[in-house]
N, C-alpha and C. Protein backbone atom coordinates (compact mmCIF):
# COMPACT_ATOMS: atom_id res chain seq x y z
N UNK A 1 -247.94 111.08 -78.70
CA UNK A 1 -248.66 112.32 -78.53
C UNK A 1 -247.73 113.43 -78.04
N UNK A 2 -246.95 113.06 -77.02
CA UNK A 2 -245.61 114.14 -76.50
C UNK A 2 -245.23 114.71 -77.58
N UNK A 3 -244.13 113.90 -78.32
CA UNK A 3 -243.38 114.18 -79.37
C UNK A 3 -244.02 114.89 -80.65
N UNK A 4 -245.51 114.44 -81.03
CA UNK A 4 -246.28 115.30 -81.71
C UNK A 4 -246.55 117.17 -81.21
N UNK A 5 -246.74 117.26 -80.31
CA UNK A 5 -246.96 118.22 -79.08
C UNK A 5 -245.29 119.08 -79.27
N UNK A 6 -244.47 118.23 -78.96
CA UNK A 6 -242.79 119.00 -79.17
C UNK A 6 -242.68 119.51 -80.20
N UNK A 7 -242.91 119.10 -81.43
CA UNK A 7 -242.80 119.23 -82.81
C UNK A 7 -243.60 120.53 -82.94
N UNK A 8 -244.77 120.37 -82.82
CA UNK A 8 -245.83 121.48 -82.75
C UNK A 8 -245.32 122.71 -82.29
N UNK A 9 -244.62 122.69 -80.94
CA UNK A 9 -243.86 123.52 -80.40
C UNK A 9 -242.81 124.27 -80.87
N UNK A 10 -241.69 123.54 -81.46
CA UNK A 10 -240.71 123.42 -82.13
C UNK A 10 -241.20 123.97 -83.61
N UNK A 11 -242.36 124.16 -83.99
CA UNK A 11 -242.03 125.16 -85.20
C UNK A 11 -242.69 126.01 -84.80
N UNK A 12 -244.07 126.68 -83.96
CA UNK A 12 -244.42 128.10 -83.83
C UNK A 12 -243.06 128.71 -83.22
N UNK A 13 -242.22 128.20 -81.99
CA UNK A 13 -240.86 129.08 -81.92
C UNK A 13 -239.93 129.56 -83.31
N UNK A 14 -239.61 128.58 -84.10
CA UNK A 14 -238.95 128.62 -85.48
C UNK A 14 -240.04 129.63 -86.43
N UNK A 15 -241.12 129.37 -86.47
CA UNK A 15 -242.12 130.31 -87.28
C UNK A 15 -241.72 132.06 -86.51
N UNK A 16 -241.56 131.75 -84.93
CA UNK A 16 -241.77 133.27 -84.25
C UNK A 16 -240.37 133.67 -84.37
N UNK A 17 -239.68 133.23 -83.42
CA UNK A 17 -237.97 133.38 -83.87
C UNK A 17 -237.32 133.14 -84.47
N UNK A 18 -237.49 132.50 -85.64
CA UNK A 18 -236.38 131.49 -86.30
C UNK A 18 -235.64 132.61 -87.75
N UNK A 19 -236.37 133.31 -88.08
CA UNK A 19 -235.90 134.61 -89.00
C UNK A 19 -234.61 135.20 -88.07
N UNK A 20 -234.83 136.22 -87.18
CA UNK A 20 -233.58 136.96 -86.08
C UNK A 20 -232.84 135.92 -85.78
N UNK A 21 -233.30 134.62 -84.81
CA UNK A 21 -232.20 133.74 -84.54
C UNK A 21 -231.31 133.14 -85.71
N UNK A 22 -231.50 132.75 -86.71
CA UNK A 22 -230.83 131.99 -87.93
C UNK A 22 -230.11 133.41 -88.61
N UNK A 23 -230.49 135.00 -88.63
CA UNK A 23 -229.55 135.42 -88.99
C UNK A 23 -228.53 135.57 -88.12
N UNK A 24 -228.69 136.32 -87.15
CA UNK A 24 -228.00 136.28 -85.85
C UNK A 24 -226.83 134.94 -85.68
N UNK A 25 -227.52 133.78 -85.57
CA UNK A 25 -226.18 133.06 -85.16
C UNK A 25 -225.47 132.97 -86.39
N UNK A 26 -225.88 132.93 -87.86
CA UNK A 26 -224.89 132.91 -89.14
C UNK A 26 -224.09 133.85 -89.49
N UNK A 27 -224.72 135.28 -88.98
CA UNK A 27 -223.49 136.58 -88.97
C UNK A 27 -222.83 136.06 -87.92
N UNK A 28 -222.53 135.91 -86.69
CA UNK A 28 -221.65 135.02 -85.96
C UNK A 28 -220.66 133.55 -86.57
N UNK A 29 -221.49 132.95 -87.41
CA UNK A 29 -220.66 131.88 -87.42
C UNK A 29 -219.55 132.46 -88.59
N UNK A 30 -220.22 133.27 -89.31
CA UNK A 30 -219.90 134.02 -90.94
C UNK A 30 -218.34 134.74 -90.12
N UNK A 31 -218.30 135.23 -89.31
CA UNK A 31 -216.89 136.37 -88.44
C UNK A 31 -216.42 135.09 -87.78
N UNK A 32 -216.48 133.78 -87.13
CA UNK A 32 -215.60 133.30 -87.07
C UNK A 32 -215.04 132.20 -88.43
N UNK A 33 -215.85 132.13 -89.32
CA UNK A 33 -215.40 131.41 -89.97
C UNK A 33 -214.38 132.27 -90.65
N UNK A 34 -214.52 133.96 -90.89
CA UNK A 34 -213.83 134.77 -91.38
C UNK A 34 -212.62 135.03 -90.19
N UNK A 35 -212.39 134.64 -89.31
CA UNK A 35 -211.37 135.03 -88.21
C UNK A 35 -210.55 133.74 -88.70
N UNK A 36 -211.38 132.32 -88.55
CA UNK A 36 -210.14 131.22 -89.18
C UNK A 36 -209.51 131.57 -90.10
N UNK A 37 -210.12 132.09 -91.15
CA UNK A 37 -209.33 132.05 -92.55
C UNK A 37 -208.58 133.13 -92.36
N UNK A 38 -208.43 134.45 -91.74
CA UNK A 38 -208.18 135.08 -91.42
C UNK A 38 -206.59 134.08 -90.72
N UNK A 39 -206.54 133.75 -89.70
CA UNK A 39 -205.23 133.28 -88.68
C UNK A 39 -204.91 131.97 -89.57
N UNK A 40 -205.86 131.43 -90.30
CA UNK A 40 -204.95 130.03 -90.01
C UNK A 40 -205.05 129.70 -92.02
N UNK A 41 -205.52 130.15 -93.09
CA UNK A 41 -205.82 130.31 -94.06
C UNK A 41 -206.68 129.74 -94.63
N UNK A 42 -207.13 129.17 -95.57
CA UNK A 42 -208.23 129.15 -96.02
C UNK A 42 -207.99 126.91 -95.98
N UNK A 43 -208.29 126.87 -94.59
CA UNK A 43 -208.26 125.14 -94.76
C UNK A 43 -210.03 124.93 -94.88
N UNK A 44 -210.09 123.56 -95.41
CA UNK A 44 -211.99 122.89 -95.60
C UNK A 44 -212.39 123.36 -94.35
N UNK A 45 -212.15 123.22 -93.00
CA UNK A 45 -212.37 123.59 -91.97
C UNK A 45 -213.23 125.22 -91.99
N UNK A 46 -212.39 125.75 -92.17
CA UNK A 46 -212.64 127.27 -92.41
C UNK A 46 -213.71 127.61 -93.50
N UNK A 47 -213.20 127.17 -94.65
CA UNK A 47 -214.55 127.45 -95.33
C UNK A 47 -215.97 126.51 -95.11
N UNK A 48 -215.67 125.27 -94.63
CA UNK A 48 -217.12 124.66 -94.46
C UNK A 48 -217.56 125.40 -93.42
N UNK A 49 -217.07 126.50 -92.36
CA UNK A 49 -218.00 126.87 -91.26
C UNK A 49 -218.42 128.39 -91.74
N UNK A 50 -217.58 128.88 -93.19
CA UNK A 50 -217.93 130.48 -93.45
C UNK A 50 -219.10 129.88 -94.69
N UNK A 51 -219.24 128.71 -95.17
CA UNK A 51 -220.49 128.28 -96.06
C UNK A 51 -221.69 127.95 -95.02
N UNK A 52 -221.37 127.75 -93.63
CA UNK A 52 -222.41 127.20 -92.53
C UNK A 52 -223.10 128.34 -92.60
N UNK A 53 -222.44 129.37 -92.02
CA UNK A 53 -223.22 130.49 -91.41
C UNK A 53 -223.76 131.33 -92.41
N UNK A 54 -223.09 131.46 -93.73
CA UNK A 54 -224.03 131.51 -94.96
C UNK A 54 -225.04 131.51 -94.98
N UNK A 55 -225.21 130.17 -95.13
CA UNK A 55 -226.33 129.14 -95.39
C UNK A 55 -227.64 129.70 -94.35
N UNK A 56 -226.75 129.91 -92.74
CA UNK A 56 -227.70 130.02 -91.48
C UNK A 56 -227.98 131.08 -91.69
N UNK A 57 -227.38 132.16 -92.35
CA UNK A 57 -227.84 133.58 -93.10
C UNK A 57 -229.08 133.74 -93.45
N UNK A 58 -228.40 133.24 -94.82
CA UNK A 58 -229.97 133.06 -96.04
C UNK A 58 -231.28 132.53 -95.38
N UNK A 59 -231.04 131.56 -94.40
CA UNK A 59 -231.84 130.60 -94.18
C UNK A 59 -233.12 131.49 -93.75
N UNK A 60 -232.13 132.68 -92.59
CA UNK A 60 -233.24 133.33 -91.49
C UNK A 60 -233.87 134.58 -92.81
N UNK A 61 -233.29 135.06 -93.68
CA UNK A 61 -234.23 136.15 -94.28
C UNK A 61 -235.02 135.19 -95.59
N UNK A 62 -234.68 133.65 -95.97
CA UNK A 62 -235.96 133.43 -96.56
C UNK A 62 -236.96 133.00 -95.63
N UNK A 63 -236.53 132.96 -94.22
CA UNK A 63 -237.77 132.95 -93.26
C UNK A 63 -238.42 134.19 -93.11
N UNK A 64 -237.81 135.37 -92.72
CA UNK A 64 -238.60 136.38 -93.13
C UNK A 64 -239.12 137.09 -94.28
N UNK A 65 -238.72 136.61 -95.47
CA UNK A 65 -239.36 137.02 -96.68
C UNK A 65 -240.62 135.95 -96.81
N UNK A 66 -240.78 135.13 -96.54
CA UNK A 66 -242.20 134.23 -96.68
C UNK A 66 -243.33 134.44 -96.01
N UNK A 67 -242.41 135.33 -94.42
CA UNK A 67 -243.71 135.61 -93.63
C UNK A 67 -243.75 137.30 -93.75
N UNK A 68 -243.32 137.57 -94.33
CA UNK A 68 -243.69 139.03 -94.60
C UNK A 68 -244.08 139.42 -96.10
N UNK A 69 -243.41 138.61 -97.02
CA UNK A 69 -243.49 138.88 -98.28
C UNK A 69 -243.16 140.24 -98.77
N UNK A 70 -241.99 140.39 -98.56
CA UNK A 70 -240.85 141.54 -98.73
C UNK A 70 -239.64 141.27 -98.03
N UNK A 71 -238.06 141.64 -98.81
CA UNK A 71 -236.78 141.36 -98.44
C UNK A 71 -236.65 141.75 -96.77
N UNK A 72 -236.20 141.76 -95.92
CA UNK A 72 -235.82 142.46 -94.80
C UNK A 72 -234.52 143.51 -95.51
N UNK A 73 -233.64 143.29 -95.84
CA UNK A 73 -232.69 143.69 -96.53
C UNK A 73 -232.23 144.00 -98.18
N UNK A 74 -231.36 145.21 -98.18
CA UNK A 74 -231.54 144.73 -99.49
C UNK A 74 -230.11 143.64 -99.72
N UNK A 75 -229.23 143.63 -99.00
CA UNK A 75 -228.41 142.52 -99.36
C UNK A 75 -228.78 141.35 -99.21
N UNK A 76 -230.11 140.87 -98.84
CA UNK A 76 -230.54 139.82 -98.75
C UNK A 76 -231.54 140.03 -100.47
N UNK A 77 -232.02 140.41 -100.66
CA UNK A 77 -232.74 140.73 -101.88
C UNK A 77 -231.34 140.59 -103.02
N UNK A 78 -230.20 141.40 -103.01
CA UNK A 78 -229.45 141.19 -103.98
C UNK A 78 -228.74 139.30 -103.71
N UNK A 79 -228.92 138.93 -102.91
CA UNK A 79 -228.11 137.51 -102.50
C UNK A 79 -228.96 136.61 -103.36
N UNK A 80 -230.39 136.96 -102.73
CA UNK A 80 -231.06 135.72 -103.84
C UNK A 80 -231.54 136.12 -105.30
N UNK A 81 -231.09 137.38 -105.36
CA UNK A 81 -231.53 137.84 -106.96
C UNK A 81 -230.11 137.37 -107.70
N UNK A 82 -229.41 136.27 -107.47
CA UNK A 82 -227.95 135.73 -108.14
C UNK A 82 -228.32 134.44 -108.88
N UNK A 83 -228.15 134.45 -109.94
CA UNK A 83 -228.47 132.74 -110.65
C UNK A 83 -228.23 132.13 -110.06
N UNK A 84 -228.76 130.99 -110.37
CA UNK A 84 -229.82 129.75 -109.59
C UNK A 84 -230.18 130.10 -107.73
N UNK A 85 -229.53 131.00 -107.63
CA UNK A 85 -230.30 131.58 -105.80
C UNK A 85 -231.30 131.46 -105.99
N UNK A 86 -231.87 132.63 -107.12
CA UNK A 86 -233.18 132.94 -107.43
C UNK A 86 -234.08 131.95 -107.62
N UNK A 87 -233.61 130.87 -107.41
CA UNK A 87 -234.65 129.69 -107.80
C UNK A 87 -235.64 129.47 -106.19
N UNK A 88 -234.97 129.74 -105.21
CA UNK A 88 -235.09 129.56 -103.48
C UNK A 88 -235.73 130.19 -103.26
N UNK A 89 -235.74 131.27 -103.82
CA UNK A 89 -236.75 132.59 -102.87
C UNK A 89 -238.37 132.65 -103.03
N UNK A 90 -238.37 132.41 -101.76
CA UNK A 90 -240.23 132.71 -101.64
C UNK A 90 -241.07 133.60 -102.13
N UNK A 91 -240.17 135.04 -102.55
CA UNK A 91 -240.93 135.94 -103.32
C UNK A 91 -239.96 136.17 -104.46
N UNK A 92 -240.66 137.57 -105.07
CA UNK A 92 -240.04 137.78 -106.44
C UNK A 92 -238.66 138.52 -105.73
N UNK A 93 -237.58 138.29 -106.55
CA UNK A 93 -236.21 139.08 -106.82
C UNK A 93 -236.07 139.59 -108.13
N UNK A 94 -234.96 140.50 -107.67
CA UNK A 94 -234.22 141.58 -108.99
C UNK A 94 -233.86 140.46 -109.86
N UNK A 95 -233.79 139.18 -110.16
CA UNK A 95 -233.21 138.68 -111.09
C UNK A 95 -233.73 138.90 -112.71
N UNK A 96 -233.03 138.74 -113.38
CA UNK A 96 -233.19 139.37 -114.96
C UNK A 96 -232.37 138.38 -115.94
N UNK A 97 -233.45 137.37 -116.40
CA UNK A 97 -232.74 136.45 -117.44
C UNK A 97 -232.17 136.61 -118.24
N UNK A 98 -230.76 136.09 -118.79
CA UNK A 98 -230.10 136.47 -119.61
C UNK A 98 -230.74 136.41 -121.24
């Protein structure tokens, strides 16, 4: 029953914050993964943490495009309007079949 109860918990925070927090820490992880590659060059290291914060990017504005149903951004609107992106997004994008 706890752990049901945590869970419960654990997504109205993610439902309330989880859009700002997930972009927020991925533009962060996105500048240091860009500072490694930057000092030390482009090792797996470096790019698996500038694909992390990516990822933790996208993650937070298809959280806010589902609960708003509109881009927050438009570079978030042009990100998932990119072949096969466009397949992810909760609402419609600029994409235009070839």
């Amino acid at each position: 029953m706890a752990v049901a109860a945590l869970i419960a918990i654990g997504a109205l925070l993610i439902w309330a914050f989880g859009s700002i927090t997930a972009r927020l820490i991925g533009a962060l992880i996105i500048f240091e993964g860009l500072l490694r590659i930057g000092y030390t060059g482009a090792s797996p290291l470096s790019v698996s943490i500038l694909a992390t914060g990516i990822g933790a990017w996208l993650l937070g504005h298809w959280i806010w495009a589902y609960k708003h149903r509109t881009w927050r951004t438009r570079l978030a609107l042009n990100a998932y309007s990119l072949p096969g992106l466009h397949h992810l997004a909760p609402i419609g994008t600029n994409h235009a079949p070839p």
